[in-house]
N, C-alpha and C. Protein backbone atom coordinates (compact mmCIF):
# COMPACT_ATOMS: atom_id res chain seq x y z
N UNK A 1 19.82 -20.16 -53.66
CA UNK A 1 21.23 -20.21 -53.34
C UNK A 1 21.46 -20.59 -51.88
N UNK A 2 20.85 -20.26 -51.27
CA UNK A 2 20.65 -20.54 -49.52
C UNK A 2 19.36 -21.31 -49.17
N UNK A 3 19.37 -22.40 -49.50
CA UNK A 3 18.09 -23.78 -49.20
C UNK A 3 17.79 -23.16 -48.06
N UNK A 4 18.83 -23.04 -46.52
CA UNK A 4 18.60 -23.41 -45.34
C UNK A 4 18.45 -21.63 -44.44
N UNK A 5 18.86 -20.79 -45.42
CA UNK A 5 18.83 -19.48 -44.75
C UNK A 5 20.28 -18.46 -44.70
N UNK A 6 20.14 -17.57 -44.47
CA UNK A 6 21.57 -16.61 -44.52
C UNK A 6 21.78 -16.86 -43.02
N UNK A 7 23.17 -16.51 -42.77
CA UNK A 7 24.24 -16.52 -41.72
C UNK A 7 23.17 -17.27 -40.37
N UNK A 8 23.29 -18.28 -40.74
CA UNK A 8 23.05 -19.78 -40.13
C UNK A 8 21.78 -19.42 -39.13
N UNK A 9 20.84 -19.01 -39.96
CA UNK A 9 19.63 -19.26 -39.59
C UNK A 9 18.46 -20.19 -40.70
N UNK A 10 17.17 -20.27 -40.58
CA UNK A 10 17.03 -21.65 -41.29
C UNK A 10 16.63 -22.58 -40.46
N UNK A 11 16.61 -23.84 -41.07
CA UNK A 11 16.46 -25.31 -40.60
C UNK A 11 17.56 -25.50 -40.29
N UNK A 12 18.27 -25.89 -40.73
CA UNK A 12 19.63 -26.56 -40.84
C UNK A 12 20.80 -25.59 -38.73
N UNK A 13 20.62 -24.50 -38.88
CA UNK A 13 20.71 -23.88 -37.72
C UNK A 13 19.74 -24.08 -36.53
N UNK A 14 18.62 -24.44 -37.13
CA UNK A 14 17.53 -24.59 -36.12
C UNK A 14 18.12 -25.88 -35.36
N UNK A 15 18.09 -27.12 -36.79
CA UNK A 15 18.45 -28.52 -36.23
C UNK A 15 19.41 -28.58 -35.61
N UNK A 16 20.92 -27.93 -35.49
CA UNK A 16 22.07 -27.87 -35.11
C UNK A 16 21.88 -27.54 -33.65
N UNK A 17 20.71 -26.37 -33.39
CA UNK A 17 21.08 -25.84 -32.29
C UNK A 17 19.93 -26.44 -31.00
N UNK A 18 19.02 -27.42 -31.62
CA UNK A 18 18.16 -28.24 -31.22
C UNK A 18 19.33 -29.63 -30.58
N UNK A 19 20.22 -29.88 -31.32
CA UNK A 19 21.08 -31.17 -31.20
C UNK A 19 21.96 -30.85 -29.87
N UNK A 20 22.24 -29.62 -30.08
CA UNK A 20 23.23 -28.99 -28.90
C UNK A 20 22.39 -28.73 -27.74
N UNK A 21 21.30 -28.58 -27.65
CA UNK A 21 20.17 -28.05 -26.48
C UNK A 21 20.21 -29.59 -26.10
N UNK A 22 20.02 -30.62 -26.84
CA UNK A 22 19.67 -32.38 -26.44
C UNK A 22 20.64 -32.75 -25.90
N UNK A 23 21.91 -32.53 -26.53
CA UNK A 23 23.48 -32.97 -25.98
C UNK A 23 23.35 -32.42 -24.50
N UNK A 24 23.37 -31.08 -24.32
CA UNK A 24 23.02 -30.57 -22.83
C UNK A 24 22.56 -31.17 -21.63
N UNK A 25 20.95 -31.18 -21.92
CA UNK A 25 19.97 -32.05 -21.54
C UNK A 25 20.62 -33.24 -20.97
N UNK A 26 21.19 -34.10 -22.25
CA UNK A 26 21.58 -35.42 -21.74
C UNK A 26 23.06 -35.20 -20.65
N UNK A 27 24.01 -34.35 -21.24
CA UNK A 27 25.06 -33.89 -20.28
C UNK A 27 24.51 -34.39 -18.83
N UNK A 28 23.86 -33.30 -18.80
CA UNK A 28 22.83 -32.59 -17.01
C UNK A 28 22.33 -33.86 -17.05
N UNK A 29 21.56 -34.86 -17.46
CA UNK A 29 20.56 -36.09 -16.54
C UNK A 29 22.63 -36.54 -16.20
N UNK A 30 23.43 -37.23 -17.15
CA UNK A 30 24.49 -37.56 -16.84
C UNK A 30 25.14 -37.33 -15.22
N UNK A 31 25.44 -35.94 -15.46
CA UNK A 31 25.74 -35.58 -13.53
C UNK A 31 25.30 -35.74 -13.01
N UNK A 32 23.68 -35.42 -13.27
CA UNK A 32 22.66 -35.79 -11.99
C UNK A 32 22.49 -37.41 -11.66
N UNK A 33 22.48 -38.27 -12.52
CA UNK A 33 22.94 -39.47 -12.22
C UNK A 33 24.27 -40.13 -11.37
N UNK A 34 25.46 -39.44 -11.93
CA UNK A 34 26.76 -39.91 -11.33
C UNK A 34 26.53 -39.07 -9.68
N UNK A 35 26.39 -37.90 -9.68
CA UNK A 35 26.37 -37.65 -8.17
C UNK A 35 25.63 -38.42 -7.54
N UNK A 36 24.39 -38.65 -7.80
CA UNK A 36 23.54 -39.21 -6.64
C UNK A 36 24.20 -40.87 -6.40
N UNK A 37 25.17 -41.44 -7.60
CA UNK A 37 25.74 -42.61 -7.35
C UNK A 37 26.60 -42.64 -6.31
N UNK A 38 27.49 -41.20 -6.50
CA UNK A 38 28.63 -41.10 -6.18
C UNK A 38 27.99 -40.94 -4.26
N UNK A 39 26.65 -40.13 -4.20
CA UNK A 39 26.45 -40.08 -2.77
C UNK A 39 25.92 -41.34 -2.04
N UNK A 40 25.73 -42.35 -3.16
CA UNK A 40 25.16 -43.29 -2.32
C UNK A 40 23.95 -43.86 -2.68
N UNK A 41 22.92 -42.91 -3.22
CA UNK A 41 21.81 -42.90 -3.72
C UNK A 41 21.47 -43.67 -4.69
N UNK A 42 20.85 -44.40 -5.26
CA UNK A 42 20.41 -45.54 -6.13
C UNK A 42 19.15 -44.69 -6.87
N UNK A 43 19.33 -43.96 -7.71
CA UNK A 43 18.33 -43.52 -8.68
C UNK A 43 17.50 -45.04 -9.53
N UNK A 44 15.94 -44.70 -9.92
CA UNK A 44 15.21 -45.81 -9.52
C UNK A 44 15.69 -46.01 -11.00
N UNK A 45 15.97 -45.43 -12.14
CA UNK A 45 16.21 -46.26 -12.91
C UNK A 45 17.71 -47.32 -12.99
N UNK A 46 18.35 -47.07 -11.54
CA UNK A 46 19.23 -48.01 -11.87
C UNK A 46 18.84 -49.60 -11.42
N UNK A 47 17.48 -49.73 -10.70
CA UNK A 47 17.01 -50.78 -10.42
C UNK A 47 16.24 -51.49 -11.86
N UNK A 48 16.01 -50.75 -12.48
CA UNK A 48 14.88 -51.35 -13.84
C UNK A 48 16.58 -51.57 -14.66
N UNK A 49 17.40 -51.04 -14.71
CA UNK A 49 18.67 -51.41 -15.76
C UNK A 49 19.08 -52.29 -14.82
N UNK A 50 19.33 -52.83 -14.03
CA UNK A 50 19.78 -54.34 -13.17
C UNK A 50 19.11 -55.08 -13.42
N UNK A 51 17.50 -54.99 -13.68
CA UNK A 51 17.03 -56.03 -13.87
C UNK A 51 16.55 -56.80 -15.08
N UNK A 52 17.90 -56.27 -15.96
CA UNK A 52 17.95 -56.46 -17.55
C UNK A 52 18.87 -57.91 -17.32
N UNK A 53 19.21 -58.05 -18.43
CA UNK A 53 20.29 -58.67 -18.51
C UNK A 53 21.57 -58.05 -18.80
N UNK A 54 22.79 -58.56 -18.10
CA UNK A 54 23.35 -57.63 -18.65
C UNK A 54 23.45 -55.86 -18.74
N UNK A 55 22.18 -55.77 -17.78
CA UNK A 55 21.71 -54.37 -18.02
C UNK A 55 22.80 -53.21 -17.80
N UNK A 56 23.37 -53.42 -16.58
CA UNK A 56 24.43 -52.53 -16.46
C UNK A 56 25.61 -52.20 -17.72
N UNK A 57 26.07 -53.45 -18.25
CA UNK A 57 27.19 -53.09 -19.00
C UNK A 57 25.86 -52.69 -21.04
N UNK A 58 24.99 -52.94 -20.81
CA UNK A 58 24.57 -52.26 -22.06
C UNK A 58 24.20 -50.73 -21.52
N UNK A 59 23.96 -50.37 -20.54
CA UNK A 59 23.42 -49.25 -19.92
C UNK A 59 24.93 -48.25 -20.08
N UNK A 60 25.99 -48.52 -19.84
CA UNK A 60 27.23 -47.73 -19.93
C UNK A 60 27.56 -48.05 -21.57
N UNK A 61 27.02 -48.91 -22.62
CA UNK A 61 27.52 -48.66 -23.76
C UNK A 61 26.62 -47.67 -24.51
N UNK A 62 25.66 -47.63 -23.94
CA UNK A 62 24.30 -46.72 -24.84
C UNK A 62 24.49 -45.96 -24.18
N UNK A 63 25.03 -45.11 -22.99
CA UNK A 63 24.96 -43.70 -22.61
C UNK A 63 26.44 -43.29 -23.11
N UNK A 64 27.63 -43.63 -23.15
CA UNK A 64 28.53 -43.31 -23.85
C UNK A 64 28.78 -43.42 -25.05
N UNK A 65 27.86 -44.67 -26.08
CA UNK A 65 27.71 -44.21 -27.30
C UNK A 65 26.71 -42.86 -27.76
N UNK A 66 25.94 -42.74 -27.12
CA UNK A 66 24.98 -41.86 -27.75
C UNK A 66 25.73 -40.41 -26.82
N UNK A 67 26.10 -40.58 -25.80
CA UNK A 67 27.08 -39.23 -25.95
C UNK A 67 27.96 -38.75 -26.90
N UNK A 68 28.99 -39.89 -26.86
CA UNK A 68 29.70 -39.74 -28.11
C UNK A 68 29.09 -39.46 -29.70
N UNK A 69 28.14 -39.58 -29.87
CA UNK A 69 27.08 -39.28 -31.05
C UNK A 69 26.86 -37.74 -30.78
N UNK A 70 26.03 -37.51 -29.74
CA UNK A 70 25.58 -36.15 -29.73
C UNK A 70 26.73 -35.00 -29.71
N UNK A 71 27.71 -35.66 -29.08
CA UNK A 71 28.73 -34.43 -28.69
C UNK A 71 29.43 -33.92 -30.22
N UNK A 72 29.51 -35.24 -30.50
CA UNK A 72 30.25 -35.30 -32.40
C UNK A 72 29.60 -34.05 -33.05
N UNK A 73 27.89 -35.13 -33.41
CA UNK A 73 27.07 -33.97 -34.11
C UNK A 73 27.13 -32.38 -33.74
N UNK A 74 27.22 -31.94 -32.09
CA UNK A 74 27.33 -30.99 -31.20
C UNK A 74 28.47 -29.89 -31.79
N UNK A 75 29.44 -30.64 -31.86
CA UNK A 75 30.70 -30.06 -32.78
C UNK A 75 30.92 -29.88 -33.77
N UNK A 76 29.88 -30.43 -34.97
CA UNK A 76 29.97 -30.40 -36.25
C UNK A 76 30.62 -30.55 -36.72
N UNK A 77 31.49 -32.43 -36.00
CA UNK A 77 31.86 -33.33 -36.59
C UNK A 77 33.69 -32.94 -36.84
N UNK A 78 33.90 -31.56 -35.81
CA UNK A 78 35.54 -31.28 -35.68
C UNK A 78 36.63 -32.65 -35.37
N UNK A 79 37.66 -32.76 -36.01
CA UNK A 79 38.61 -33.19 -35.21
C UNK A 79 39.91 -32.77 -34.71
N UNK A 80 40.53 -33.78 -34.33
CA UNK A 80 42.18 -33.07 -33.76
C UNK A 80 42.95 -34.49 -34.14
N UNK A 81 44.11 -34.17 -34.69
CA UNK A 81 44.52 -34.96 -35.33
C UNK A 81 45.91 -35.56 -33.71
N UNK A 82 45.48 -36.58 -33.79
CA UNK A 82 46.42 -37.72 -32.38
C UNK A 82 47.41 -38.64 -33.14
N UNK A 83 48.67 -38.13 -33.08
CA UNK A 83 49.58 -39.00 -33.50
C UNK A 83 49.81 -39.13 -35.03
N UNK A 84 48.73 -40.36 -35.38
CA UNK A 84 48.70 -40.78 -37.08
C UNK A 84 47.94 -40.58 -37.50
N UNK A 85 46.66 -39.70 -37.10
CA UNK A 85 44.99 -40.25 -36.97
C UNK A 85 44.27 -39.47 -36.79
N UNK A 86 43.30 -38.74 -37.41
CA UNK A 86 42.18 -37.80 -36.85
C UNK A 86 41.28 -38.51 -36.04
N UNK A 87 40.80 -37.57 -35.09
CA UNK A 87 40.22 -38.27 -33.93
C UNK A 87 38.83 -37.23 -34.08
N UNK A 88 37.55 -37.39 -34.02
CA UNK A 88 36.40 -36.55 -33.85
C UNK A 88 36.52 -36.21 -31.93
N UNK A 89 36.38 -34.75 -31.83
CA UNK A 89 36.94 -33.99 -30.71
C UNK A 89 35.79 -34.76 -29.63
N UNK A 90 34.36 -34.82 -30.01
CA UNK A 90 33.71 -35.58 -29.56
C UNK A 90 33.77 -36.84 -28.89
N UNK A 91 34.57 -37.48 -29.44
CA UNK A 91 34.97 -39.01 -28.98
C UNK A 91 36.01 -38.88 -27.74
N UNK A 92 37.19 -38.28 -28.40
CA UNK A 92 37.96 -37.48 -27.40
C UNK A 92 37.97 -37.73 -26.50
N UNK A 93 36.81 -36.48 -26.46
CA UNK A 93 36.31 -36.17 -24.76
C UNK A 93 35.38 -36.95 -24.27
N UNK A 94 34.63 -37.84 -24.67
CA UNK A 94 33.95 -38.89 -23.74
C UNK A 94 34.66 -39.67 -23.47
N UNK A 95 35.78 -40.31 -24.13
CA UNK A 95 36.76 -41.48 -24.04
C UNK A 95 37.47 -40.88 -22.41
N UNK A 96 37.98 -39.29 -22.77
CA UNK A 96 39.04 -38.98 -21.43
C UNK A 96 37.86 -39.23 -20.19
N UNK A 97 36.89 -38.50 -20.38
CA UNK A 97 35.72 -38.57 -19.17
C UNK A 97 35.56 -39.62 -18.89
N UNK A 98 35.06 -41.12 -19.91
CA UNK A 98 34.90 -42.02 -19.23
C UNK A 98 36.06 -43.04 -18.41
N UNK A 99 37.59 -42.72 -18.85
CA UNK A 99 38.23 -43.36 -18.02
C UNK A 99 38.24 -42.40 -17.04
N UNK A 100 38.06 -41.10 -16.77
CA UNK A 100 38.43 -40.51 -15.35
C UNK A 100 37.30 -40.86 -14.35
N UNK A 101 36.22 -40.83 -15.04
CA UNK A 101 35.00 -41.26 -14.15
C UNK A 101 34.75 -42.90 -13.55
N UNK A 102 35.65 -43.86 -14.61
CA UNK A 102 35.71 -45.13 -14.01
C UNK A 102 36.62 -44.83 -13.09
N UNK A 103 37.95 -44.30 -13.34
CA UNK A 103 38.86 -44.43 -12.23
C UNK A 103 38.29 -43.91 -11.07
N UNK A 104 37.61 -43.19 -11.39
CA UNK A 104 37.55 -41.71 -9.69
C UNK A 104 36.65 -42.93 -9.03
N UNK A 105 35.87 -43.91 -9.62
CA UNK A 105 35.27 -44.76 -8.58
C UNK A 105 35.97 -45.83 -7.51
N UNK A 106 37.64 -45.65 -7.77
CA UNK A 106 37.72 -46.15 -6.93
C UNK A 106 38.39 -46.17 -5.71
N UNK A 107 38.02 -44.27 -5.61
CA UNK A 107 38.62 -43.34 -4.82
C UNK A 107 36.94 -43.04 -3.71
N UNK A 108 35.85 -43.39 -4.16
CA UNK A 108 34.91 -43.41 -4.12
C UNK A 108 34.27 -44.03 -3.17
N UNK A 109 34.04 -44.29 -1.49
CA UNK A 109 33.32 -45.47 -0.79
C UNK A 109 32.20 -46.38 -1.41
N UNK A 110 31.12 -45.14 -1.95
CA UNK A 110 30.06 -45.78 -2.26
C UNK A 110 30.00 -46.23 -3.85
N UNK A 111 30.88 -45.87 -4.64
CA UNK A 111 31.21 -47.49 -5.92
C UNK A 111 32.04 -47.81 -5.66
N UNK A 112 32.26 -48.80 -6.89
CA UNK A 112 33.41 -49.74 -7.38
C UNK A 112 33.87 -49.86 -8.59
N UNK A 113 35.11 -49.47 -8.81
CA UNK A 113 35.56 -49.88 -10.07
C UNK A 113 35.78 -51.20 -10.92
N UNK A 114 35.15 -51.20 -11.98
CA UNK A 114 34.83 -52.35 -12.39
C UNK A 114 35.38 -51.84 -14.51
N UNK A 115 36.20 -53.15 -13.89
CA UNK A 115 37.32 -53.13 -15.70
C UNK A 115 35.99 -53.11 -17.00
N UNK A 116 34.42 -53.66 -16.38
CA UNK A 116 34.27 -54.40 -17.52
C UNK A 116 33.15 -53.20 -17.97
N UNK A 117 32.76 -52.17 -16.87
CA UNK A 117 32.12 -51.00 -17.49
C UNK A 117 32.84 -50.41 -18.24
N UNK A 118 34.16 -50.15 -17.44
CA UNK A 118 35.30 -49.55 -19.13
C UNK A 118 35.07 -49.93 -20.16
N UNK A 119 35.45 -51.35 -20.41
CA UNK A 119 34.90 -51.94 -21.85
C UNK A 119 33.68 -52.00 -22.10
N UNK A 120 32.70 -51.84 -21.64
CA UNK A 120 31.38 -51.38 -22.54
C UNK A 120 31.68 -50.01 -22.59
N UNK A 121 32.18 -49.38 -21.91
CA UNK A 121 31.69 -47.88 -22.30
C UNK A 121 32.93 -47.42 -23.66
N UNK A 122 33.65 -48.34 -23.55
CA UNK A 122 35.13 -48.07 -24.79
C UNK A 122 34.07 -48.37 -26.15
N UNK A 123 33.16 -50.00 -25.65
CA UNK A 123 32.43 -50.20 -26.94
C UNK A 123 31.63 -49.68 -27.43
N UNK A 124 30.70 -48.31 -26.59
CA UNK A 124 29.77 -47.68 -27.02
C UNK A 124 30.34 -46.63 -28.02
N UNK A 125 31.37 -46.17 -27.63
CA UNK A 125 32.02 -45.10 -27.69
C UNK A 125 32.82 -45.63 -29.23
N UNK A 126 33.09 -46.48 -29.52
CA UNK A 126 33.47 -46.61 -30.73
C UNK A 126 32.61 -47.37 -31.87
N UNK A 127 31.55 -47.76 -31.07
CA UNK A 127 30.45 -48.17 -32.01
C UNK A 127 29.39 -46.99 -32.57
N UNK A 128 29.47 -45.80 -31.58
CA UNK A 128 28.83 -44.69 -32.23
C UNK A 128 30.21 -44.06 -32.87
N UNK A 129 30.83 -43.68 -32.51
CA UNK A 129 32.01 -43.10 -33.64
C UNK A 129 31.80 -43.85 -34.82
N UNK A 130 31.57 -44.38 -35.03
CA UNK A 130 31.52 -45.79 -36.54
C UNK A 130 30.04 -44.54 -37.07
N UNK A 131 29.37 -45.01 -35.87
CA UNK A 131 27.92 -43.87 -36.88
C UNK A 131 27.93 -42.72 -37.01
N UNK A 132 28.79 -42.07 -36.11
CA UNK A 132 29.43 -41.02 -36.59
C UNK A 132 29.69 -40.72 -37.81
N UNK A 133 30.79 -41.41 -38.23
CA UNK A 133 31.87 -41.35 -39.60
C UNK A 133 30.42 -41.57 -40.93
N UNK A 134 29.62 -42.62 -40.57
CA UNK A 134 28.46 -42.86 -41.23
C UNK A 134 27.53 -41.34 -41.41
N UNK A 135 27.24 -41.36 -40.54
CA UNK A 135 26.68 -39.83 -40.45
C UNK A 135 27.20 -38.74 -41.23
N UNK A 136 28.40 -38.45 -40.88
CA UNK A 136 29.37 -37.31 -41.78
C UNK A 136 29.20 -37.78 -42.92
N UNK A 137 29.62 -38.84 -43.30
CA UNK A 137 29.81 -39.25 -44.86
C UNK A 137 28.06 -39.04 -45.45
N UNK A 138 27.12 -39.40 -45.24
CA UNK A 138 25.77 -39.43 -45.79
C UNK A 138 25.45 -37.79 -45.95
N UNK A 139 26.17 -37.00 -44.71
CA UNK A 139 25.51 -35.49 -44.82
C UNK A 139 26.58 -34.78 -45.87
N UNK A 140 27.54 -35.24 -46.49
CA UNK A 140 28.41 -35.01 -47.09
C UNK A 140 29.56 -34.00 -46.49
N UNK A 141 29.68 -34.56 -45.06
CA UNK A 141 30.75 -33.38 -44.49
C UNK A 141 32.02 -34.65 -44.44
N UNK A 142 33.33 -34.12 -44.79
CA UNK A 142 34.25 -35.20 -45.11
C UNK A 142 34.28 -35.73 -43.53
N UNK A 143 34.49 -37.07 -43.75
CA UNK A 143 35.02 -37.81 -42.21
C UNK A 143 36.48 -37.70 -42.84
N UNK A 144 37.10 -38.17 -41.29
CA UNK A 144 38.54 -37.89 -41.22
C UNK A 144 39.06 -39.56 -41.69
N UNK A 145 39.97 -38.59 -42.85
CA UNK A 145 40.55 -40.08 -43.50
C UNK A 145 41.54 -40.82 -42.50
């Protein structure tokens, strides 16, 4: 009757609370990245993502999609309903963070605000919401119609 265990212990609690320890993790490298930007500091992986193509604007779609992923899963896939529309609380809040964090750069000496990290980071952010909704639907938890 209980595959996964009584009052959410198990696998299924294990995996949940493994996802939320990773979401964390990634949170914390997150700050520790933006401050040392924000002081000036050039952390060395921002030299190996420059010397991509493109590297910068895929580098802000894969850290705000896969936030937006973890935070979702993190929440177990809650939403809040905006206007006409359920919204996963997850998305939400990376969407508000990432425009406050583009804007605050250009309050900032040592960045610059730049329109076109917004739009990668808008595209990460709704290209993992997409796997999101994918996700919910396969684990059989309803996505928001």
């Amino acid at each position: 009757m209980y595959p996964y265990g009584k009052g959410g212990t198990g696998l299924r609690s294990g995996l949940s609370r493994l996802v939320v320890l990773i979401t964390v993790v990634f949170i914390g490298c997150i700050v520790w990245v933006l401050y040392q930007a924000d002081m000036g500091k050039v952390p060395a992986i921002f030299d190996w993502v420059r010397g991509l193509p493109n590297g910068d604007k895929w580098g802000h779609f894969m850290v705000f999609g896969v936030l937006t992923l973890l935070l979702n899963v993190s929440l177990k896939f809650r939403t809040v309903r905006l206007v006409f529309m359920p919204v996963y609380w997850g998305t939400l809040c990376v969407a508000l963070f990432s425009v406050g964090e583009e804007i605050s750069q250009y309050f900032i000496p040592s960045r610059r605000f730049d329109l076109l990290d917004l739009l990668a980071d808008a595209g990460g952010i709704l290209t993992f919401t997409l796997i999101t909704w994918c996700l919910a639907f396969w684990l059989g938890r309803h996505p928001p119609k």
